[in-house]
N, C-alpha and C. Protein backbone atom coordinates (compact mmCIF):
# COMPACT_ATOMS: atom_id res chain seq x y z
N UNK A 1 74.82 106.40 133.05
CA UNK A 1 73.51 105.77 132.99
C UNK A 1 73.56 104.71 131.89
N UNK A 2 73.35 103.50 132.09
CA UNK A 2 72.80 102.57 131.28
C UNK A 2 71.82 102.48 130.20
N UNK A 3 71.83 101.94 129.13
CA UNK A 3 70.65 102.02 128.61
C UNK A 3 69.93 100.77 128.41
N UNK A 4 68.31 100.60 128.84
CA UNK A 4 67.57 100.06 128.87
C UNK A 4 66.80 99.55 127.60
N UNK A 5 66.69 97.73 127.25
CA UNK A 5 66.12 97.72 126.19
C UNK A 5 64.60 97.75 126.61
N UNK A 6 63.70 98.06 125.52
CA UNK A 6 62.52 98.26 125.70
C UNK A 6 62.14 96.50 126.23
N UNK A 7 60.73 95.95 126.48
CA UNK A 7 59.83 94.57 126.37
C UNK A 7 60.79 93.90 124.96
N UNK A 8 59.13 94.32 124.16
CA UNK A 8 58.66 94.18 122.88
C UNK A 8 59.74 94.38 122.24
N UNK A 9 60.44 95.21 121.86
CA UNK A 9 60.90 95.58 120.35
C UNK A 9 62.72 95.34 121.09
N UNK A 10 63.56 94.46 120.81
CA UNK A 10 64.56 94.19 120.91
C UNK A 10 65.67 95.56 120.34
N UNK A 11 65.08 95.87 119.20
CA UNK A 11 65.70 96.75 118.72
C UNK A 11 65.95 98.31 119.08
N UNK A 12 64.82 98.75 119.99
CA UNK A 12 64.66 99.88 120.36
C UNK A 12 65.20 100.25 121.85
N UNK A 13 66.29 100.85 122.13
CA UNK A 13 66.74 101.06 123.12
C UNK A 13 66.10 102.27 123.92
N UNK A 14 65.66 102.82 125.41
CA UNK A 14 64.87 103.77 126.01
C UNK A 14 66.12 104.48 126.02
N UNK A 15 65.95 106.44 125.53
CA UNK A 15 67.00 106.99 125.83
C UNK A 15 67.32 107.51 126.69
N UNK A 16 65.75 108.45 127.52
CA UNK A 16 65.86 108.79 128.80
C UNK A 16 64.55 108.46 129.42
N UNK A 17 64.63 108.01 130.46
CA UNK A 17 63.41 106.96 131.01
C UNK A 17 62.58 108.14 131.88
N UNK A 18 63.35 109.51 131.71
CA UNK A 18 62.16 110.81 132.59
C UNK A 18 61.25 111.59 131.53
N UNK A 19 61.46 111.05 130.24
CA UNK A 19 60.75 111.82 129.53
C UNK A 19 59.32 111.39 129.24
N UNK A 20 58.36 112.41 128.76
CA UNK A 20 57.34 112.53 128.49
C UNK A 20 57.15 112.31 126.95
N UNK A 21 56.04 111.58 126.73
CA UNK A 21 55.50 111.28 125.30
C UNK A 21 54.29 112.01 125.37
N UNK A 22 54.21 113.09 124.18
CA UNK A 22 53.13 113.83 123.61
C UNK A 22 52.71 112.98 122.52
N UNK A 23 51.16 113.08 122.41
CA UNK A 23 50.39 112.68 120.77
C UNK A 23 49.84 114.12 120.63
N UNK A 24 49.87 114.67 119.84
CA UNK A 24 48.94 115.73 119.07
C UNK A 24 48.52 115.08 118.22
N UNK A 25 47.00 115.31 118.33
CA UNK A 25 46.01 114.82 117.43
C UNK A 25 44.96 115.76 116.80
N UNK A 26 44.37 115.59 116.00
CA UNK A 26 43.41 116.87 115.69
C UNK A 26 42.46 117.76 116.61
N UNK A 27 42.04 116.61 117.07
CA UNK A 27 40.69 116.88 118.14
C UNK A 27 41.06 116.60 119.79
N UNK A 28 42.35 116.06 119.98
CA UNK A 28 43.04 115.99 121.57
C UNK A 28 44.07 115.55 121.80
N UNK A 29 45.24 116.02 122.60
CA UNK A 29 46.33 116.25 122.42
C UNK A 29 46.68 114.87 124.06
N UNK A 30 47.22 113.89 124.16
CA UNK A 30 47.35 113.57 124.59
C UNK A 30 49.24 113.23 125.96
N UNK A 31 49.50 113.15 126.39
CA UNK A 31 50.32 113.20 127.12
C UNK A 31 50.70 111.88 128.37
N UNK A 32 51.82 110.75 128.37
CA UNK A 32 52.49 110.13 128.91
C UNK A 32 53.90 110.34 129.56
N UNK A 33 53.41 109.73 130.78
CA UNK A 33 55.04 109.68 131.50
C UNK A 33 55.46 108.22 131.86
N UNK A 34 56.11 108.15 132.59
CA UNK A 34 56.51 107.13 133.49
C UNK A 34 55.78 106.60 134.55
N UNK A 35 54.93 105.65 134.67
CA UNK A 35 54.39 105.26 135.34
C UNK A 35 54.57 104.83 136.91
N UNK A 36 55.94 104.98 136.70
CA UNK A 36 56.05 104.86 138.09
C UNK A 36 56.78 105.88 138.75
N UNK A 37 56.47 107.02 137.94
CA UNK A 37 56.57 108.86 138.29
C UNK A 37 55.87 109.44 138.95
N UNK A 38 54.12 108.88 138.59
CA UNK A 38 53.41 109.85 138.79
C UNK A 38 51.81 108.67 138.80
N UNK A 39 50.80 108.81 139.71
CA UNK A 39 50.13 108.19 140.08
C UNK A 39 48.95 107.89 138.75
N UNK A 40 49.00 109.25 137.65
CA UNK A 40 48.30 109.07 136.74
C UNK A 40 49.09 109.57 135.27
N UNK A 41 49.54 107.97 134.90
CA UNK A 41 51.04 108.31 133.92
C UNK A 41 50.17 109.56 132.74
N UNK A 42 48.70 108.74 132.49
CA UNK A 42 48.27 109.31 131.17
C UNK A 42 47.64 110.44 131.68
C-alpha cells in the first residue's frame, strides 16, 4: 500500500485511510470515518 499525502498539510502523510477518528470531549464524544465508507462519515 502506498502512502497518501494529506490536501493541506504537505507534511503529514495518511497512515491507514480505514481508520476512524474519535474526539472525546467533556460533554460529547464525537466520531469520523471515511467519507466515502459510509453515507454518514460523522
Amino acid at each position: 500500500m502506498t502512502k497518501r499525502r494529506t490536501g493541506g498539510h504537505p507534511d503529514l502523510k495518511m497512515v491507514n485511510p480505514n481508520a476512524a477518528a474519535i474526539d472525546i470531549g467533556s460533554t460529547m464524544h464525537m466520531a469520523a470515518v471515511n467519507p466515502d465508507i459510509d453515507i454518514m462519515p460523522v
